[in-house]
PDB file of N, CA and C in Angstrom:
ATOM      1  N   UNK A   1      85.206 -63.135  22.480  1.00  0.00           N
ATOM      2  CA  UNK A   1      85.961 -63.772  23.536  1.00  0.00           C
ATOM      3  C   UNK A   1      85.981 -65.264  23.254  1.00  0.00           C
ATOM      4  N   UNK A   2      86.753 -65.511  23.399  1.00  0.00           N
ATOM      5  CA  UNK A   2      87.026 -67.052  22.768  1.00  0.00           C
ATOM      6  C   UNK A   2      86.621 -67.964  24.234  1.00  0.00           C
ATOM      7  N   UNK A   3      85.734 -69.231  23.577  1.00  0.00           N
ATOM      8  CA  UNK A   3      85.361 -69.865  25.070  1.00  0.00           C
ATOM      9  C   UNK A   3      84.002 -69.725  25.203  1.00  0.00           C
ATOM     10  N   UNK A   4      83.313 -68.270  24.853  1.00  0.00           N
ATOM     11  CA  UNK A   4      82.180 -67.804  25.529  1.00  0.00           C
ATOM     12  C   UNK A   4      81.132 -68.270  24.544  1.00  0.00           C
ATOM     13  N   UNK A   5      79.963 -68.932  24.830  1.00  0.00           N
ATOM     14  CA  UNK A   5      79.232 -69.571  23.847  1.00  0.00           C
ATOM     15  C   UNK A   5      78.167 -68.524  23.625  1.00  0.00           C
ATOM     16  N   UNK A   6      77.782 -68.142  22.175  1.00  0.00           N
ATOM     17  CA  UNK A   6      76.598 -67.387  22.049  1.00  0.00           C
ATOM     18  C   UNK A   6      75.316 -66.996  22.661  1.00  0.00           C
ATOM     19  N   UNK A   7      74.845 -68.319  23.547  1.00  0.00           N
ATOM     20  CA  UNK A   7      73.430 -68.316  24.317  1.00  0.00           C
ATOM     21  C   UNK A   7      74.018 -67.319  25.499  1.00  0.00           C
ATOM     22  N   UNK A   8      75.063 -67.858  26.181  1.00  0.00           N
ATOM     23  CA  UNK A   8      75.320 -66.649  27.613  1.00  0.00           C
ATOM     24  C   UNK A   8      75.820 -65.423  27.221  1.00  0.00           C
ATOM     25  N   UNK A   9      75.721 -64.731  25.500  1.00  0.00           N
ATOM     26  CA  UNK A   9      76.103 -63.147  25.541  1.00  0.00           C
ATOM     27  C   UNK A   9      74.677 -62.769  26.352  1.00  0.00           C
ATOM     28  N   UNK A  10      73.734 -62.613  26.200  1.00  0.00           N
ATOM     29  CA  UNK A  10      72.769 -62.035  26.503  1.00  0.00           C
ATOM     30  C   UNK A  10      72.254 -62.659  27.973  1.00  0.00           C
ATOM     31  N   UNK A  11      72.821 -63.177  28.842  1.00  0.00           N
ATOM     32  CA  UNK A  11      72.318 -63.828  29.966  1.00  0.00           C
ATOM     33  C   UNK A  11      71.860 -62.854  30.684  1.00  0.00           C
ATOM     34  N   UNK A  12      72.082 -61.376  31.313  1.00  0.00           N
ATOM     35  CA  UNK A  12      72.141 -60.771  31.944  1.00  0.00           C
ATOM     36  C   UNK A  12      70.918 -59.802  31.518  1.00  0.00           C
ATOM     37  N   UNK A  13      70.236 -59.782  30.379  1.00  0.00           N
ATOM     38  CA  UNK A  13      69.536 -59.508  29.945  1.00  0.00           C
ATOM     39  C   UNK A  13      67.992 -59.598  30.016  1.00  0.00           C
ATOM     40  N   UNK A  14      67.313 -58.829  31.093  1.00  0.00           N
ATOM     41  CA  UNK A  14      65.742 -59.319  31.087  1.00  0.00           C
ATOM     42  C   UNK A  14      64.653 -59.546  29.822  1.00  0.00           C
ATOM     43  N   UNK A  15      64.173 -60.566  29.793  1.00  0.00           N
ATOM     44  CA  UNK A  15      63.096 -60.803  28.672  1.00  0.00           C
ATOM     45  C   UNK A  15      62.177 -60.030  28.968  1.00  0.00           C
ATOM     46  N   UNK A  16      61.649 -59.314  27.362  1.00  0.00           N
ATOM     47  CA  UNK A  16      60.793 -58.308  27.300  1.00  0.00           C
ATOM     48  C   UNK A  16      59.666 -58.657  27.504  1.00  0.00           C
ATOM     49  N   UNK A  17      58.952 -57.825  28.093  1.00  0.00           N
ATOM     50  CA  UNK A  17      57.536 -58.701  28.484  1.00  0.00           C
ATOM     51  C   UNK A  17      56.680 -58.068  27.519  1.00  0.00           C
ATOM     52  N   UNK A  18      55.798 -58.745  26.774  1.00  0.00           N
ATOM     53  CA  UNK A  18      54.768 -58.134  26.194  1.00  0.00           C
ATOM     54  C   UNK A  18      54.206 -56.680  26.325  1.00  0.00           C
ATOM     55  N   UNK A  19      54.111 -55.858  25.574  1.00  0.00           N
ATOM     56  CA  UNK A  19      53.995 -54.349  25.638  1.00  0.00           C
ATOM     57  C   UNK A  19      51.495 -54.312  25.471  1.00  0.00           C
ATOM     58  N   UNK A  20      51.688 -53.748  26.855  1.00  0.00           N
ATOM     59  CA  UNK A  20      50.002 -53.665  26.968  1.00  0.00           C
ATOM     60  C   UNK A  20      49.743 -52.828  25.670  1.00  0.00           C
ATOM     61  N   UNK A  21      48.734 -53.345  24.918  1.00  0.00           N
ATOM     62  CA  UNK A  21      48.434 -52.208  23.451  1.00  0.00           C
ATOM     63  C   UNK A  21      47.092 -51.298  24.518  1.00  0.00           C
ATOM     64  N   UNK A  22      47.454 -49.629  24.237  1.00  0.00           N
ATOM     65  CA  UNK A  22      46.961 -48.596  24.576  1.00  0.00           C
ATOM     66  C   UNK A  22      45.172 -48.644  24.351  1.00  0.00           C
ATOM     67  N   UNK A  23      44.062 -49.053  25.697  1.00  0.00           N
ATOM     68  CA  UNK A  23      43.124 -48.582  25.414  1.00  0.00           C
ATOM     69  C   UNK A  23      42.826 -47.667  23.849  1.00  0.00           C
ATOM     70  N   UNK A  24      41.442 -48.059  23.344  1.00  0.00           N
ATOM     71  CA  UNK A  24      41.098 -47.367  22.391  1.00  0.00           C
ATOM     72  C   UNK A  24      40.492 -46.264  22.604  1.00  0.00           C
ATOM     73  N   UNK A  25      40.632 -45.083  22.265  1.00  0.00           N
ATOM     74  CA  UNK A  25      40.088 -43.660  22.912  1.00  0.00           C
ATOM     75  C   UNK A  25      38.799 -43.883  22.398  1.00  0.00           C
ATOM     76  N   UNK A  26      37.472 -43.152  23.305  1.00  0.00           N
ATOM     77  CA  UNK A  26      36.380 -43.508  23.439  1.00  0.00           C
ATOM     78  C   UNK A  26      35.835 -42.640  22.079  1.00  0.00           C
ATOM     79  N   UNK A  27      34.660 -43.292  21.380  1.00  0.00           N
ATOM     80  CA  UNK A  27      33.954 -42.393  20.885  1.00  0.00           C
ATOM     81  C   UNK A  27      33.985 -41.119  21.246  1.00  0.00           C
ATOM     82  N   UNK A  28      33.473 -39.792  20.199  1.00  0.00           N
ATOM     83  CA  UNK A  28      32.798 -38.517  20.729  1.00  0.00           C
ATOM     84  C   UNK A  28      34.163 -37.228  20.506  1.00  0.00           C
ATOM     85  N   UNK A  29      33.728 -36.337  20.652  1.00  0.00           N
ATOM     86  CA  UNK A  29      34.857 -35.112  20.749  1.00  0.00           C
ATOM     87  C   UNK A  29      35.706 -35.403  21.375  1.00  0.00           C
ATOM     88  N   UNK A  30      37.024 -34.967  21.127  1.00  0.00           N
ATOM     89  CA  UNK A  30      38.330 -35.214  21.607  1.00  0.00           C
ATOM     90  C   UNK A  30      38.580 -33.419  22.427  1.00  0.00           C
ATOM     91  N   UNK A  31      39.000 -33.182  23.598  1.00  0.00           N
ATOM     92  CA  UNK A  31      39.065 -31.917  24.298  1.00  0.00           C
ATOM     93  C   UNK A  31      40.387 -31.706  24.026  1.00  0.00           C
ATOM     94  N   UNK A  32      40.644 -30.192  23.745  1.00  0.00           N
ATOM     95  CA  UNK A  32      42.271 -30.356  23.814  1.00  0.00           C
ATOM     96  C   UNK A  32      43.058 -29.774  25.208  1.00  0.00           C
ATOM     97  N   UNK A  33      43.937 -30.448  25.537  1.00  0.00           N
ATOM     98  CA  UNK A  33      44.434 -30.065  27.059  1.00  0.00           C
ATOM     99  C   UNK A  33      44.480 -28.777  27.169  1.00  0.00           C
ATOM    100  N   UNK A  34      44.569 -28.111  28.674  1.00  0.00           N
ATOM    101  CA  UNK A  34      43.852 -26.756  28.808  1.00  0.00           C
ATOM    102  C   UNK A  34      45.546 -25.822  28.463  1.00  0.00           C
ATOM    103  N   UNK A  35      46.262 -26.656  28.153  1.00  0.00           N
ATOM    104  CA  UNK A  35      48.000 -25.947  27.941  1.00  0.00           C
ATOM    105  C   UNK A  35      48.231 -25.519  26.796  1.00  0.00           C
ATOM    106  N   UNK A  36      47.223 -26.269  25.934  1.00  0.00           N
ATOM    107  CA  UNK A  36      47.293 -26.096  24.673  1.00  0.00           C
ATOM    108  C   UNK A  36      46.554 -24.992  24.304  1.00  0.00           C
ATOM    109  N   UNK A  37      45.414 -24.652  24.685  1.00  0.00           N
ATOM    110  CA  UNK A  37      44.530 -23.544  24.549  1.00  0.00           C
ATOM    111  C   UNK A  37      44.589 -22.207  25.228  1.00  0.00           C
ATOM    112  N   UNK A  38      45.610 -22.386  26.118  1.00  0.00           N
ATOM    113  CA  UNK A  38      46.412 -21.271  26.781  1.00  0.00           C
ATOM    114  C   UNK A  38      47.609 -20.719  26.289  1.00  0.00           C
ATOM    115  N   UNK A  39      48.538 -22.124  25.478  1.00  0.00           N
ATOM    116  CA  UNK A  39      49.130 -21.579  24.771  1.00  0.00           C
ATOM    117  C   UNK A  39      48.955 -20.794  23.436  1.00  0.00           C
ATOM    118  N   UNK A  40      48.181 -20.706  22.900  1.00  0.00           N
ATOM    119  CA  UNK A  40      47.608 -20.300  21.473  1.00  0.00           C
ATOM    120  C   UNK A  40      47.113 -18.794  21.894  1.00  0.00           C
ATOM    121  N   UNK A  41      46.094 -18.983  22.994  1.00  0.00           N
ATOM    122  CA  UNK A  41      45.670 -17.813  23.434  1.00  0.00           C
ATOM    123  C   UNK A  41      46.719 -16.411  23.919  1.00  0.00           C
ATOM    124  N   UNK A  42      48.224 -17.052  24.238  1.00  0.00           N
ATOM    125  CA  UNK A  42      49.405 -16.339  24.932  1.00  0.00           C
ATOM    126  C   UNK A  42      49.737 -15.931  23.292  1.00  0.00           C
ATOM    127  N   UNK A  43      49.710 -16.532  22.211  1.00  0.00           N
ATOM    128  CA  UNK A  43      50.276 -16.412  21.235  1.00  0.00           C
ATOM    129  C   UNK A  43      50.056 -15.536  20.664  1.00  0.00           C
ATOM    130  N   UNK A  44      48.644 -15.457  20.273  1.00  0.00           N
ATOM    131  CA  UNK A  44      47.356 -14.807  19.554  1.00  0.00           C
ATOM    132  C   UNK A  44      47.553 -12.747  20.492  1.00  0.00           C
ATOM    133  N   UNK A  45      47.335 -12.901  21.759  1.00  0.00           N
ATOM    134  CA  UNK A  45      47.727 -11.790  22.324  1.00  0.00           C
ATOM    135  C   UNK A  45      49.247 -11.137  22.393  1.00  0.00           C
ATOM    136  N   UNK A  46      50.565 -12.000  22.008  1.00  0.00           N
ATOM    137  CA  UNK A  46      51.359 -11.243  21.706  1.00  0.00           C
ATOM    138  C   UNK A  46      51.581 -11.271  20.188  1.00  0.00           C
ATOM    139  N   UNK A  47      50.730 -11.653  19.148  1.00  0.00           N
ATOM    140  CA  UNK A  47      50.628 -11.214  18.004  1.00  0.00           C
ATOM    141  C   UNK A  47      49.802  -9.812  18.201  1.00  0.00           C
ATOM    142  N   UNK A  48      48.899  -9.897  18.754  1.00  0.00           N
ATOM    143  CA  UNK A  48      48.086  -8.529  18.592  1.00  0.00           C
ATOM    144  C   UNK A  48      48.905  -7.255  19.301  1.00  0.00           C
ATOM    145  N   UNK A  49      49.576  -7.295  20.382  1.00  0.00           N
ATOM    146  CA  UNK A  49      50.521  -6.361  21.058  1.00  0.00           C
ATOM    147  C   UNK A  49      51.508  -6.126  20.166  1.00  0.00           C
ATOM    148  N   UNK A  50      52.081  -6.790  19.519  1.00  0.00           N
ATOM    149  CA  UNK A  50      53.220  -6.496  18.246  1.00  0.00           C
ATOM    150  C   UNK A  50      52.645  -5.202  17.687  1.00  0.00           C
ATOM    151  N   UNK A  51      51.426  -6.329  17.047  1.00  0.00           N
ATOM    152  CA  UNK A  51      50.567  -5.695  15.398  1.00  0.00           C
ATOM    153  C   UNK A  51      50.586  -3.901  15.904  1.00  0.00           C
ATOM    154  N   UNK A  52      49.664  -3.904  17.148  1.00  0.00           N
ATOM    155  CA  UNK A  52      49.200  -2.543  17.994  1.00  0.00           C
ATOM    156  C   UNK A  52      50.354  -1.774  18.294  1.00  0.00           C
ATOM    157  N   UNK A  53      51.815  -2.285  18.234  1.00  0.00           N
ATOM    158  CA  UNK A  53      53.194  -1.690  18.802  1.00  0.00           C
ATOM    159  C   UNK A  53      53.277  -1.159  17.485  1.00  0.00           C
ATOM    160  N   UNK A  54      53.304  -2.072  16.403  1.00  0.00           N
ATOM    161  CA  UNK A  54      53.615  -1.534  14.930  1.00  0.00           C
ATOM    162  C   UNK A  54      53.119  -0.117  14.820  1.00  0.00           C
ATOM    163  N   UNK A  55      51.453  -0.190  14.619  1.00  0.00           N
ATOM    164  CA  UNK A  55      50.905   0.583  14.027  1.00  0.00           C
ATOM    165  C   UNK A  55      51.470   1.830  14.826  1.00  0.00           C
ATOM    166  N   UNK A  56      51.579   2.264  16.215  1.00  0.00           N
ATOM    167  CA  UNK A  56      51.396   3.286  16.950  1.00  0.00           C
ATOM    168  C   UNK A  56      52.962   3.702  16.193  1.00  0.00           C
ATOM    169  N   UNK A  57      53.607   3.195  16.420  1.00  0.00           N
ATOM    170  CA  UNK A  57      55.317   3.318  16.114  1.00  0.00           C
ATOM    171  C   UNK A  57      55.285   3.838  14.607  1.00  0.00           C
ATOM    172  N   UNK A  58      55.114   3.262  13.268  1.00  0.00           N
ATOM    173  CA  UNK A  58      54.406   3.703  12.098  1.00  0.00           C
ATOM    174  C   UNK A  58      53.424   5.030  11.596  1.00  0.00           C
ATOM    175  N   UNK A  59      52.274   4.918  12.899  1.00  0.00           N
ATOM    176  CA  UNK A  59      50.988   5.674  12.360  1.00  0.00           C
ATOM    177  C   UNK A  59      51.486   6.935  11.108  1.00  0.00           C
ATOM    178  N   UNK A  60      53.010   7.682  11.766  1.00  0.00           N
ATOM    179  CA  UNK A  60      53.074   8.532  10.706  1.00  0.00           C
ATOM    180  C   UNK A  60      53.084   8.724   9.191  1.00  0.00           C
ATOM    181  N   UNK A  61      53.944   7.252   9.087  1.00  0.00           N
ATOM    182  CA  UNK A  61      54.300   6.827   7.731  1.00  0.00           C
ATOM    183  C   UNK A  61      53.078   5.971   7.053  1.00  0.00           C
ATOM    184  N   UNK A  62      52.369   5.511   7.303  1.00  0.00           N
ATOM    185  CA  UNK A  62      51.461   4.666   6.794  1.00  0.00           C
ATOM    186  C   UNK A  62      50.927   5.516   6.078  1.00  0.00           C
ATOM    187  N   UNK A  63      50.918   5.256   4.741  1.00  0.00           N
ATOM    188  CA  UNK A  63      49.972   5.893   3.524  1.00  0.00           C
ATOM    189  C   UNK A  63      48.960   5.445   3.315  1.00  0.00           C
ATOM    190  N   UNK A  64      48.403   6.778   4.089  1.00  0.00           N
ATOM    191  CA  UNK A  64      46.489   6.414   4.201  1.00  0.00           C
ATOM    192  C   UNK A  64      45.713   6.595   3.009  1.00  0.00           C
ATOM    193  N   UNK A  65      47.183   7.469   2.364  1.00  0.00           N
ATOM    194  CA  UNK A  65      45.542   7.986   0.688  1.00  0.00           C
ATOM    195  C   UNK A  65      46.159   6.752  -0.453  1.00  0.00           C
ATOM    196  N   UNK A  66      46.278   5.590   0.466  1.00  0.00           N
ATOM    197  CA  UNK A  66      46.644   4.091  -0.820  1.00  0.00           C
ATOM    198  C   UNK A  66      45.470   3.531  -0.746  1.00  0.00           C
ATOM    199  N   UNK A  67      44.869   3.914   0.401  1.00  0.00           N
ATOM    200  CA  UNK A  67      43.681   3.094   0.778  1.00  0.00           C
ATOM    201  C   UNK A  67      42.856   3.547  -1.093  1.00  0.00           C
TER     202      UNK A  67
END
């Protein structure tokens, strides 16, 4: 825009204020949130319900004398 001096593009613009740097996490074991260990656990049990769906669905065909 012709006229408009460089310093007032940004007038409207709040100055950034210094960003707080994040506490340092304390010494010692780190816990993992209880969502996380629920999720794994949801995981782990519909891996095993699969595995257990397989076998029953299979049992006929599985060649036992490979063992």
């Amino acid at each position: 825009m012709p006229g408009t001096s460089p310093r007032r593009y940004n007038i409207l613009v709040p100055a950034s204020a210094p960003r707080r740097q994040p506490d340092p996490p304390p010494s010692g074991h780190h816990h993992a949130p209880q969502v996380y260990t629920l999720e794994t656990t949801g995981l782990l049990i519909i891996a095993v319900l699969v595995l257990v769906l397989f076998v029953i669905r299979y049992w006929h065909n599985i060649a036992w004398s490979a063992r």
